[in-house]
PDB file of N, CA and C in Angstrom:
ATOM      1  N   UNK A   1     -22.178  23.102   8.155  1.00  0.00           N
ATOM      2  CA  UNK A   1     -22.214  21.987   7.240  1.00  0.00           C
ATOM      3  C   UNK A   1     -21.341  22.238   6.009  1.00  0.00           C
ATOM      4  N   UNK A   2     -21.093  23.468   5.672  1.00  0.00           N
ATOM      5  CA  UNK A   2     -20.297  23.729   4.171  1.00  0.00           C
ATOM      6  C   UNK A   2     -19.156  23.647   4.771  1.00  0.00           C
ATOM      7  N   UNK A   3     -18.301  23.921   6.039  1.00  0.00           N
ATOM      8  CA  UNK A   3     -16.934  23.582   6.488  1.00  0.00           C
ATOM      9  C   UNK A   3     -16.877  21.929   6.688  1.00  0.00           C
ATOM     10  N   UNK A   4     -18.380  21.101   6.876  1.00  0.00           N
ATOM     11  CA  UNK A   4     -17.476  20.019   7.008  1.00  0.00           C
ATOM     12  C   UNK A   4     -17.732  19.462   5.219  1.00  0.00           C
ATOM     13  N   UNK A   5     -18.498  20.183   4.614  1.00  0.00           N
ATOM     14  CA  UNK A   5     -18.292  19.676   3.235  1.00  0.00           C
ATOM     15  C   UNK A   5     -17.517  19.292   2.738  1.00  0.00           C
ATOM     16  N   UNK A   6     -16.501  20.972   2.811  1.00  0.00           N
ATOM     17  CA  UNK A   6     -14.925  21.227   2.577  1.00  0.00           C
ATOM     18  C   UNK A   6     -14.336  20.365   2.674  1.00  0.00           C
ATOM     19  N   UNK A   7     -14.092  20.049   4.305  1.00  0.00           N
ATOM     20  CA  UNK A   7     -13.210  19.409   4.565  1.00  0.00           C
ATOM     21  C   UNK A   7     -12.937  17.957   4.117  1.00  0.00           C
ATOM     22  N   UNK A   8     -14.529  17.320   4.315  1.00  0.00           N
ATOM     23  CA  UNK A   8     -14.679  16.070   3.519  1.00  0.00           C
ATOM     24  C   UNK A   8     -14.027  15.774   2.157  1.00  0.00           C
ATOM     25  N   UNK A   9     -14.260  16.733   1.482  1.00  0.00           N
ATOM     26  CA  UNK A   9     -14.079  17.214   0.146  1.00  0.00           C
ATOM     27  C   UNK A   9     -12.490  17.394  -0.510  1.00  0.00           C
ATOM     28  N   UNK A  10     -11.646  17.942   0.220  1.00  0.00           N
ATOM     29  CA  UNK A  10     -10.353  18.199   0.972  1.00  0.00           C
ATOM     30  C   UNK A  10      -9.912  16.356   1.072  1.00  0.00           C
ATOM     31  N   UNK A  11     -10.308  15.944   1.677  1.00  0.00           N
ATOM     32  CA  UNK A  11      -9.390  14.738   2.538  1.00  0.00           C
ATOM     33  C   UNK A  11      -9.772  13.667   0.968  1.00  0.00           C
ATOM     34  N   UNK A  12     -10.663  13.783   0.565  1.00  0.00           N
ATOM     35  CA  UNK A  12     -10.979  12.778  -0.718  1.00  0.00           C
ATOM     36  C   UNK A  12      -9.913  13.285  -1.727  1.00  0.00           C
ATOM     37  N   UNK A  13      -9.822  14.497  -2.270  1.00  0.00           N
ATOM     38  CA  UNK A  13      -8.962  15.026  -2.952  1.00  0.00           C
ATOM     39  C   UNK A  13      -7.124  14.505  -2.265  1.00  0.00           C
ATOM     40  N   UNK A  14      -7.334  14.721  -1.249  1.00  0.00           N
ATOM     41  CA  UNK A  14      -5.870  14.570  -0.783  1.00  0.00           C
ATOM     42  C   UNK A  14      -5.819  12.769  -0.818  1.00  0.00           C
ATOM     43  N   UNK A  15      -6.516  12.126  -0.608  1.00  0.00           N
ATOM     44  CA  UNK A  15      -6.380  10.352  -0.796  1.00  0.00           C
ATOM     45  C   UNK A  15      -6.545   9.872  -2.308  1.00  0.00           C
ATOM     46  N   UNK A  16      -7.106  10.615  -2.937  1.00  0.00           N
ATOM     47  CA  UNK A  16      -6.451  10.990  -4.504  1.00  0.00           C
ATOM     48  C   UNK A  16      -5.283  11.025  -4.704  1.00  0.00           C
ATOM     49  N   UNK A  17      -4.967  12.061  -4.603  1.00  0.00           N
ATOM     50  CA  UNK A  17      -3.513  12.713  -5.371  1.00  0.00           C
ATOM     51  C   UNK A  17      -2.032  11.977  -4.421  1.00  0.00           C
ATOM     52  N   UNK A  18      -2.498  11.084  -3.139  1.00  0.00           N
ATOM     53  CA  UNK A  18      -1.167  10.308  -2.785  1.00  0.00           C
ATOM     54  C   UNK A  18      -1.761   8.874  -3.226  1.00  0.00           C
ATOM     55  N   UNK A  19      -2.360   8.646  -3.382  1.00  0.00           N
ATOM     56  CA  UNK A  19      -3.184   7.177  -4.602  1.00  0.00           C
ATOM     57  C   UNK A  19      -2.431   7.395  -5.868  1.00  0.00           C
ATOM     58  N   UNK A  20      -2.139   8.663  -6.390  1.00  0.00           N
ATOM     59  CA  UNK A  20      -1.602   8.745  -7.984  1.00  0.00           C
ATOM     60  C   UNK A  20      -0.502   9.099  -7.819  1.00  0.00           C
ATOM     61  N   UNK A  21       0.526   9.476  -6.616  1.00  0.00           N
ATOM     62  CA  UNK A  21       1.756   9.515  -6.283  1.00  0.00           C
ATOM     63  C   UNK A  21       2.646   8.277  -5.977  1.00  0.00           C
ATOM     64  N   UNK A  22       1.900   7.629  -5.581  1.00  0.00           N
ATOM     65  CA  UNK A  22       2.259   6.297  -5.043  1.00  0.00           C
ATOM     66  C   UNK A  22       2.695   5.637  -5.835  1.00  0.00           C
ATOM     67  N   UNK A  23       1.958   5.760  -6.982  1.00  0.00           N
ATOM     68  CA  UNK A  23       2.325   5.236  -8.413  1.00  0.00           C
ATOM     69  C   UNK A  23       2.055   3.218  -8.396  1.00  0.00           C
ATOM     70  N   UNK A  24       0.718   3.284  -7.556  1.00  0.00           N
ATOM     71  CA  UNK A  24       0.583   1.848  -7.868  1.00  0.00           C
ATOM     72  C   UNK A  24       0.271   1.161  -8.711  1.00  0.00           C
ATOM     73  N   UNK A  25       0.418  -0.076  -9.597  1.00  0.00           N
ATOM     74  CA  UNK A  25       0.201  -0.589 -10.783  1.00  0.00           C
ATOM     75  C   UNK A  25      -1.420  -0.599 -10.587  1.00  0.00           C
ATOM     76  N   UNK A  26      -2.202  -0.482  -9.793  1.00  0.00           N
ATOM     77  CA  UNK A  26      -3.828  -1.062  -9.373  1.00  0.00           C
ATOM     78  C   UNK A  26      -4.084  -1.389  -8.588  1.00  0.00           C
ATOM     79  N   UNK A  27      -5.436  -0.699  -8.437  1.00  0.00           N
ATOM     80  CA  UNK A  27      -5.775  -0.901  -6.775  1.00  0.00           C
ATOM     81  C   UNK A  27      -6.415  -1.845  -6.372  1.00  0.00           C
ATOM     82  N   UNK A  28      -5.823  -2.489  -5.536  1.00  0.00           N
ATOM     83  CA  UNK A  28      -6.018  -3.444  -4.784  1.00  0.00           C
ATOM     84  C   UNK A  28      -5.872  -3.696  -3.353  1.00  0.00           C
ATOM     85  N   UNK A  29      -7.195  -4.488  -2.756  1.00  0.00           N
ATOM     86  CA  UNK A  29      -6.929  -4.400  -1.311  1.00  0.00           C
ATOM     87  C   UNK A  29      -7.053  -6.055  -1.134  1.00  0.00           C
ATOM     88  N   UNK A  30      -6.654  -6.098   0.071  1.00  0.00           N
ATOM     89  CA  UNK A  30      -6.508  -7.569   1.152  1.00  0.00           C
ATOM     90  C   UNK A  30      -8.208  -8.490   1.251  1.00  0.00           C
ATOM     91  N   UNK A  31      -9.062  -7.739   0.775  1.00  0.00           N
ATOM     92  CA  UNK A  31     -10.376  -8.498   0.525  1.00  0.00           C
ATOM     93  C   UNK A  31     -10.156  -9.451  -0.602  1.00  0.00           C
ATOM     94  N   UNK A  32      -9.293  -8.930  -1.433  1.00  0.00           N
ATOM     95  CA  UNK A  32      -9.792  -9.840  -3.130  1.00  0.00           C
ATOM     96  C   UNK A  32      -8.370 -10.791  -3.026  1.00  0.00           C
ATOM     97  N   UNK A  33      -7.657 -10.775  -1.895  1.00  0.00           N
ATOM     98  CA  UNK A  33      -6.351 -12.010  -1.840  1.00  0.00           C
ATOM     99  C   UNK A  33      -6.817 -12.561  -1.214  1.00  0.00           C
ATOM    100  N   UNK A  34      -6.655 -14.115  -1.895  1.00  0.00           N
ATOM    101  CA  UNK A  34      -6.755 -15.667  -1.862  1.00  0.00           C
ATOM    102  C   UNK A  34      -5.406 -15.947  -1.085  1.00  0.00           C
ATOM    103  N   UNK A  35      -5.369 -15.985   0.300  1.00  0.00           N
ATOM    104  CA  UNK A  35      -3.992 -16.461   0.897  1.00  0.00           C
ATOM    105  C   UNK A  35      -4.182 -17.744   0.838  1.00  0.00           C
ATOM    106  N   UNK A  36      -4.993 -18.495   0.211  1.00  0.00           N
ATOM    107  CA  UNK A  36      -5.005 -20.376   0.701  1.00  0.00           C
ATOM    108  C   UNK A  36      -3.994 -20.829  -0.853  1.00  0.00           C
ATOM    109  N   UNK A  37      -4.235 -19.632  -1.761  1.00  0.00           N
ATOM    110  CA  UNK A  37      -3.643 -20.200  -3.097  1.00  0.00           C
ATOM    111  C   UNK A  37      -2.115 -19.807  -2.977  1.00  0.00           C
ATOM    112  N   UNK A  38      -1.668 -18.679  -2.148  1.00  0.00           N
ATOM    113  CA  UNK A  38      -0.297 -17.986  -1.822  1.00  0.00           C
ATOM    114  C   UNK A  38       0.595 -18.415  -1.260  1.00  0.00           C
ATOM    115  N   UNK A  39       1.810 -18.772  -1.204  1.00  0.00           N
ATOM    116  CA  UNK A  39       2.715 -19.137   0.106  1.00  0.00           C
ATOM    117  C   UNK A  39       2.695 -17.968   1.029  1.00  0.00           C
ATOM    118  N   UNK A  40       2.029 -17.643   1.793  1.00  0.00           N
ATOM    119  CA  UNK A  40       2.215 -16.143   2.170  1.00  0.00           C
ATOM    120  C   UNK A  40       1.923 -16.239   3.282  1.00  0.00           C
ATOM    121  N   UNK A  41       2.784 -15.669   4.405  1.00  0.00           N
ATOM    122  CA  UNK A  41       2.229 -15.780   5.659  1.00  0.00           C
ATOM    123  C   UNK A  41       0.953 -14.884   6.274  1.00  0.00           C
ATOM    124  N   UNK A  42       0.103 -15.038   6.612  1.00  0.00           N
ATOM    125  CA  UNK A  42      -1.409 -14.187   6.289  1.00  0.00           C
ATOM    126  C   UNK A  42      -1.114 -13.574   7.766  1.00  0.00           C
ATOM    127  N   UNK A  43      -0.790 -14.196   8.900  1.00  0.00           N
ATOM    128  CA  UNK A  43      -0.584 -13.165  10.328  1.00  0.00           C
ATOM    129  C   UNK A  43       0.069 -12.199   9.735  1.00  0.00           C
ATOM    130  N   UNK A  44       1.557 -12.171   9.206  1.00  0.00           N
ATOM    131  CA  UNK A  44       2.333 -11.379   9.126  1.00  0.00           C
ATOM    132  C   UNK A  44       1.567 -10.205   8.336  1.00  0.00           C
ATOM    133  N   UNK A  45       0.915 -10.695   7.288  1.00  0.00           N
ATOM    134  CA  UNK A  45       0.515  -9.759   6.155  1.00  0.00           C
ATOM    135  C   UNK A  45      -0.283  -8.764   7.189  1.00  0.00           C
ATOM    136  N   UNK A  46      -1.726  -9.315   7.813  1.00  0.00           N
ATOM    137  CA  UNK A  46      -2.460  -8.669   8.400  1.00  0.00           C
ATOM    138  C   UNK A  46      -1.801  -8.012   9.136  1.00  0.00           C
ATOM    139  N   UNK A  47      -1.127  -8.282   9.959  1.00  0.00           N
ATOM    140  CA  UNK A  47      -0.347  -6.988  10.910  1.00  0.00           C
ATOM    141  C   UNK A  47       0.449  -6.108  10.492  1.00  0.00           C
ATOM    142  N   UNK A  48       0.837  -6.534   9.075  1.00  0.00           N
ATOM    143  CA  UNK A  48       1.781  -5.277   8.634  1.00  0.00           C
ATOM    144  C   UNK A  48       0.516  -4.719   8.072  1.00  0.00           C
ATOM    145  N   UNK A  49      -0.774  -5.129   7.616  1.00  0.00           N
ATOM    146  CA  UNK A  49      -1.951  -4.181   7.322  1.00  0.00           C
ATOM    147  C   UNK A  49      -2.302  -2.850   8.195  1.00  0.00           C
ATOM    148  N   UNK A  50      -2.348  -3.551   9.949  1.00  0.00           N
ATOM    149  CA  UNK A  50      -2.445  -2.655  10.491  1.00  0.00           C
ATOM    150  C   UNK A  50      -1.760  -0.910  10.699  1.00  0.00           C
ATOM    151  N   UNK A  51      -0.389  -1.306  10.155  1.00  0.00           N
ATOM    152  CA  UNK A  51       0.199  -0.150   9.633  1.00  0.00           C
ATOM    153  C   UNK A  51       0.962   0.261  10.794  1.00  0.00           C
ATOM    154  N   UNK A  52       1.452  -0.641  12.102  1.00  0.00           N
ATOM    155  CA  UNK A  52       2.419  -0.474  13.128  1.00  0.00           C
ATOM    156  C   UNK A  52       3.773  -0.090  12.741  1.00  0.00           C
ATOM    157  N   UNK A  53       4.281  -0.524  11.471  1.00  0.00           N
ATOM    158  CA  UNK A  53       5.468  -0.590  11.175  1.00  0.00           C
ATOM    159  C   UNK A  53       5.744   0.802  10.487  1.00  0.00           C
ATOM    160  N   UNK A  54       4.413   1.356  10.061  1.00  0.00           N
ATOM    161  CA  UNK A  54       4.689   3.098   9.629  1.00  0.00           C
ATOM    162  C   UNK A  54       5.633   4.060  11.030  1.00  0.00           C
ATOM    163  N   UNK A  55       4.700   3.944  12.031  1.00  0.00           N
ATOM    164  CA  UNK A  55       5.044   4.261  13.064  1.00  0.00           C
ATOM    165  C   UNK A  55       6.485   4.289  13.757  1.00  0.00           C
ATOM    166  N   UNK A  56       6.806   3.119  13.141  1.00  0.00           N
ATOM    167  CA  UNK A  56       8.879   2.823  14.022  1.00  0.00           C
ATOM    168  C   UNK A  56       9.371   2.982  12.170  1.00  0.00           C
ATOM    169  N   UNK A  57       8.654   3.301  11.223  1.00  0.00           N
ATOM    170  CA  UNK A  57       9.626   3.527  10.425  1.00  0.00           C
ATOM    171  C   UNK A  57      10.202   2.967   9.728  1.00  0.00           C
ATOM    172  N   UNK A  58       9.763   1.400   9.632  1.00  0.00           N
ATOM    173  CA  UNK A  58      10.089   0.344   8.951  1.00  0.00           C
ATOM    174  C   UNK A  58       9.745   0.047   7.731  1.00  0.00           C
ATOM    175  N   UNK A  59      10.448  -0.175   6.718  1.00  0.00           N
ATOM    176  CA  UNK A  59      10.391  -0.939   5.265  1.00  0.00           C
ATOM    177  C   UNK A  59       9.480  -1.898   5.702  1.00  0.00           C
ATOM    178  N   UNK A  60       9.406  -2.262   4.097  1.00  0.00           N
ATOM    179  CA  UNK A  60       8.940  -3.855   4.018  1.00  0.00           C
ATOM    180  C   UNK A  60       8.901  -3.900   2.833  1.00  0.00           C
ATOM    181  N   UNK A  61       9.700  -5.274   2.387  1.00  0.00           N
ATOM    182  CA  UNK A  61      10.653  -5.610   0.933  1.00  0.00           C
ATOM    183  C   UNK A  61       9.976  -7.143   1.035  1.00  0.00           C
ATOM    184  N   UNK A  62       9.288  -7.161  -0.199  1.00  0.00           N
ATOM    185  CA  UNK A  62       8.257  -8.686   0.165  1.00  0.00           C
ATOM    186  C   UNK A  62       9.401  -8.870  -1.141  1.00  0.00           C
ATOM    187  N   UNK A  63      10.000 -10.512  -0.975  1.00  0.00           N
ATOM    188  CA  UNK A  63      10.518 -11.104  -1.961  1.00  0.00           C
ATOM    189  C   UNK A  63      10.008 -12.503  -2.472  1.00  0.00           C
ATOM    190  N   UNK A  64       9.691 -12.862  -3.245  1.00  0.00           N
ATOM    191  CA  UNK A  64       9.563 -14.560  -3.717  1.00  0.00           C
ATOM    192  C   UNK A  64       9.469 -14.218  -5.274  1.00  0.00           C
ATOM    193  N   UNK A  65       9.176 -15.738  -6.170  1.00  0.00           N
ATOM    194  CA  UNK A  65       9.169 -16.038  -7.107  1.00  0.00           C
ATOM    195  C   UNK A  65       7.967 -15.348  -8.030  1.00  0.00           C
ATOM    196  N   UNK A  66       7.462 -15.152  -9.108  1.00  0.00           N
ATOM    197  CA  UNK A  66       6.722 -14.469 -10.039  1.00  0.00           C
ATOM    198  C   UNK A  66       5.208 -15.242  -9.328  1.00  0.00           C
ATOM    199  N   UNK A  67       3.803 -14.554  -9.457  1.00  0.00           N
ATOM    200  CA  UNK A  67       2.769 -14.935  -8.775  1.00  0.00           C
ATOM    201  C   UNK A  67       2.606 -15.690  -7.539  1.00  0.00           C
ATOM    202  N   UNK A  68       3.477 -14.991  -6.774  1.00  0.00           N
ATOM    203  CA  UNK A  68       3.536 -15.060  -4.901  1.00  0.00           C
ATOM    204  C   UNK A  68       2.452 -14.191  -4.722  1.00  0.00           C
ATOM    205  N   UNK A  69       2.067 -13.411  -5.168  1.00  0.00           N
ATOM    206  CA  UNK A  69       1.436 -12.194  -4.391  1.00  0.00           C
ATOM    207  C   UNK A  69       1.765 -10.965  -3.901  1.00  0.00           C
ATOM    208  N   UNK A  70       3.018 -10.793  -4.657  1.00  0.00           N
ATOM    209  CA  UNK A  70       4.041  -9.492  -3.380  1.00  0.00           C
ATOM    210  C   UNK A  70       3.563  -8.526  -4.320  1.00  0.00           C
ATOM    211  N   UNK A  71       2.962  -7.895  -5.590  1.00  0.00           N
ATOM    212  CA  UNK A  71       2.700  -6.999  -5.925  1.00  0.00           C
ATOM    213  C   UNK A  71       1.138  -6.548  -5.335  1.00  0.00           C
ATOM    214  N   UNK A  72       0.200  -7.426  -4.910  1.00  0.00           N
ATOM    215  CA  UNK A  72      -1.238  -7.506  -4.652  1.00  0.00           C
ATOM    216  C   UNK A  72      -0.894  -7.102  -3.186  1.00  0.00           C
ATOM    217  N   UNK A  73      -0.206  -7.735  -2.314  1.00  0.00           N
ATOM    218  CA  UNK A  73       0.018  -7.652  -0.949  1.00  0.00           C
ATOM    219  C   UNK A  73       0.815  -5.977  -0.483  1.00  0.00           C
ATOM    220  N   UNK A  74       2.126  -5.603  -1.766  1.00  0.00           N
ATOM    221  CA  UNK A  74       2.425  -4.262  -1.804  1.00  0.00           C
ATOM    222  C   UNK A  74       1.613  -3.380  -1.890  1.00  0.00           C
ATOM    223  N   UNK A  75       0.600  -3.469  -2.831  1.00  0.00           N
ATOM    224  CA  UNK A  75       0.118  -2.884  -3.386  1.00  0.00           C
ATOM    225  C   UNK A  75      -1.231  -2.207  -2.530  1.00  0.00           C
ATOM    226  N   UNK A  76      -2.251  -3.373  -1.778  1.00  0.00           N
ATOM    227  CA  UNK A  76      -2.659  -3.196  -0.184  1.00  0.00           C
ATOM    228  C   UNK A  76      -2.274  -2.960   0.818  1.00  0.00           C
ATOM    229  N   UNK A  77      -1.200  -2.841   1.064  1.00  0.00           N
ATOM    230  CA  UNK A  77      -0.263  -2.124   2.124  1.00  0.00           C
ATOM    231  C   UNK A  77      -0.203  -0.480   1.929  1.00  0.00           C
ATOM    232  N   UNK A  78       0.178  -0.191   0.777  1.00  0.00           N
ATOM    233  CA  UNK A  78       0.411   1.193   0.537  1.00  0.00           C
ATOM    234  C   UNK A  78      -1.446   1.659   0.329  1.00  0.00           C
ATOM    235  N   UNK A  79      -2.131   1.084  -0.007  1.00  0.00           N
ATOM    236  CA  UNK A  79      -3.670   1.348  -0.105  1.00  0.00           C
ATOM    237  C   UNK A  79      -3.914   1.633   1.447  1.00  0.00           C
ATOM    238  N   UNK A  80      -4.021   0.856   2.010  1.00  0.00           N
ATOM    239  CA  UNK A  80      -3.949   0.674   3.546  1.00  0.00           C
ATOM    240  C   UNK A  80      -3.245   2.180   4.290  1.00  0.00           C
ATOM    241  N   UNK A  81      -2.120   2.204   4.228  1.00  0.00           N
ATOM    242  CA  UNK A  81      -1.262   3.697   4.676  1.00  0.00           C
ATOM    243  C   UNK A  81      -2.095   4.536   4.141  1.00  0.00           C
ATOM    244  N   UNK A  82      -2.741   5.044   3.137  1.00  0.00           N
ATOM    245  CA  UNK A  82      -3.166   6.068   1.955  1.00  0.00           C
ATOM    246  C   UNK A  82      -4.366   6.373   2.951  1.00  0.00           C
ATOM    247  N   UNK A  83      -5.233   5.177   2.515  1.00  0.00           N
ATOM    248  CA  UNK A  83      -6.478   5.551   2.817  1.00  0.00           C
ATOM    249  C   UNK A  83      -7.221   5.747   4.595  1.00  0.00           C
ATOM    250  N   UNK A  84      -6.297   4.721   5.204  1.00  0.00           N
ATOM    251  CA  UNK A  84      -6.367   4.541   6.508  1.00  0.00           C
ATOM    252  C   UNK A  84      -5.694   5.178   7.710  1.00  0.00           C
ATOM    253  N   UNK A  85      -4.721   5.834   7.296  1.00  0.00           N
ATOM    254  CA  UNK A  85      -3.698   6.155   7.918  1.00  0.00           C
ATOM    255  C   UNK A  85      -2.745   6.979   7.873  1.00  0.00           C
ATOM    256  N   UNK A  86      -3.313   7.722   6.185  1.00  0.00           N
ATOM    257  CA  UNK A  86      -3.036   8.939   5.910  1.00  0.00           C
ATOM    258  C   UNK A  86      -1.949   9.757   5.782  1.00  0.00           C
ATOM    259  N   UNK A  87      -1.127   7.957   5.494  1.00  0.00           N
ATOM    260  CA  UNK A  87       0.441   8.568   5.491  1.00  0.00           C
ATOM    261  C   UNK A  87       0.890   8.370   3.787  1.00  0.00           C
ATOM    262  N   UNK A  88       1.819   8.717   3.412  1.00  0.00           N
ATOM    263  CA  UNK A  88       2.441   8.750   2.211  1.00  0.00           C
ATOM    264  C   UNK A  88       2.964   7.433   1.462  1.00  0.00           C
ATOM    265  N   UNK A  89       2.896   6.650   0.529  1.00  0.00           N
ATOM    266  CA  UNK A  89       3.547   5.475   0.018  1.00  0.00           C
ATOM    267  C   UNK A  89       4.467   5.913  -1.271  1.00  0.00           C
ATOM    268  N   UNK A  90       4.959   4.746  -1.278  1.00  0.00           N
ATOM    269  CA  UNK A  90       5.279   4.670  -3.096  1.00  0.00           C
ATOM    270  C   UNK A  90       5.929   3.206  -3.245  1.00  0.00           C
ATOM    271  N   UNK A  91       5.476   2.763  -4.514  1.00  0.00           N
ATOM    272  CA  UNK A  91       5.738   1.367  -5.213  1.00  0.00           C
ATOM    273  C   UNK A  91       6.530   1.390  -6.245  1.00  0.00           C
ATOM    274  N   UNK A  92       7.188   0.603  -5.552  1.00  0.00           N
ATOM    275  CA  UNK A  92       8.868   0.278  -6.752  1.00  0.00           C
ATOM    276  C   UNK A  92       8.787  -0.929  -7.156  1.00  0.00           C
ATOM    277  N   UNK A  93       9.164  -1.312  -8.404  1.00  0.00           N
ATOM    278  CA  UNK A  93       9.501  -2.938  -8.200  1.00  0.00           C
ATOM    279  C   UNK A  93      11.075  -2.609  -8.595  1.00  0.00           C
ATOM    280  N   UNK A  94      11.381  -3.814  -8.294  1.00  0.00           N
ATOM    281  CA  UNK A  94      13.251  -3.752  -8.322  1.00  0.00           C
ATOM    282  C   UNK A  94      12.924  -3.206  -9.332  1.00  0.00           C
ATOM    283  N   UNK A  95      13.071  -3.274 -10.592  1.00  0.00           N
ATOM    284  CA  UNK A  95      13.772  -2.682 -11.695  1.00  0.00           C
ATOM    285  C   UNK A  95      13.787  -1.835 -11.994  1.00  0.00           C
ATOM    286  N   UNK A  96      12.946  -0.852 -11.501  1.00  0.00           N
ATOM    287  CA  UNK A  96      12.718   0.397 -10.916  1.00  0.00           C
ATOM    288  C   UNK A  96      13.385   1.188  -9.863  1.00  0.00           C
ATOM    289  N   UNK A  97      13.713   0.477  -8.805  1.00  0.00           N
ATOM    290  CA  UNK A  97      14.296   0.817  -7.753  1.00  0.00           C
ATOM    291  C   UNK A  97      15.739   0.899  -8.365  1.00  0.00           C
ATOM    292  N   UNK A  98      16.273  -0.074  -8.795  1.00  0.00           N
ATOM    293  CA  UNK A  98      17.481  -0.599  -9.412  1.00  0.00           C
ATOM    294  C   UNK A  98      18.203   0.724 -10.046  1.00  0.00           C
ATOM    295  N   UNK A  99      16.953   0.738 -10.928  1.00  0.00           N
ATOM    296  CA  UNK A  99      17.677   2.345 -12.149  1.00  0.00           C
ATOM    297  C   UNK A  99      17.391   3.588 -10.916  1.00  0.00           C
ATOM    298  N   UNK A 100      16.999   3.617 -10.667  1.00  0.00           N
ATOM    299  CA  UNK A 100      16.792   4.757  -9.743  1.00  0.00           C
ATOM    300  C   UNK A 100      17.831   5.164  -8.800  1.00  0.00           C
ATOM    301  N   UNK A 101      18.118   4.070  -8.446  1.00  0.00           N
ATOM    302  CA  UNK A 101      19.667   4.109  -7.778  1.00  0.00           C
ATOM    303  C   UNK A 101      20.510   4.056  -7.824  1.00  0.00           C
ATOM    304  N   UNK A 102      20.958   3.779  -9.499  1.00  0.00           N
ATOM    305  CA  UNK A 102      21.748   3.916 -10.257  1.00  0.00           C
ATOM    306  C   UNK A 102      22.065   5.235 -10.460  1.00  0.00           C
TER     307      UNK A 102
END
């Protein structure tokens, strides 16, 4: 029981510290989005939830106008990878990305 303590103990710590790497503005998941108020396509969203697109390696660059949802929807995506799936994220917004690549 104290090895699976550890380990428990271990995997919380590690969904921590890529939660504060990720560098998301706030956490947020796909429960507290209102897709009826969003232009947002909700299949698409949910299946990129599932996290298939980690797998082949694929981006995903959500674009529209100011309160679309693409920071709430980013932002559950990389929650989603973190916590579910135990892979690595990080959140850019352009202007960020922009200087960075500069």
């Amino acid at each position: 029981q104290l090895l699976k303590a550890e380990l428990a103990e271990r995997e919380v710590r590690s969904i921590a510290y890529q939660t504060k790497t990720a560098r998301l503005p706030a956490y947020k998941d796909l429960t507290g989005f209102d897709f009826s108020a969003a232009e947002v396509n909700e299949v698409m969203v949910r299946q990129l939830h599932g996290g298939d697109f980690i797998d082949r390696a694929e981006n995903v660059v959500l674009i529209g106008g100011p309160g679309t949802g693409k920071t709430h929807v980013a932002t559950a995506l990389a929650v989603q990878a973190i916590e579910h799936h135990r892979k690595k994220a990080r959140f850019w917004s352009t202007v960020d990305l922009v200087n960075a690549l500069e």
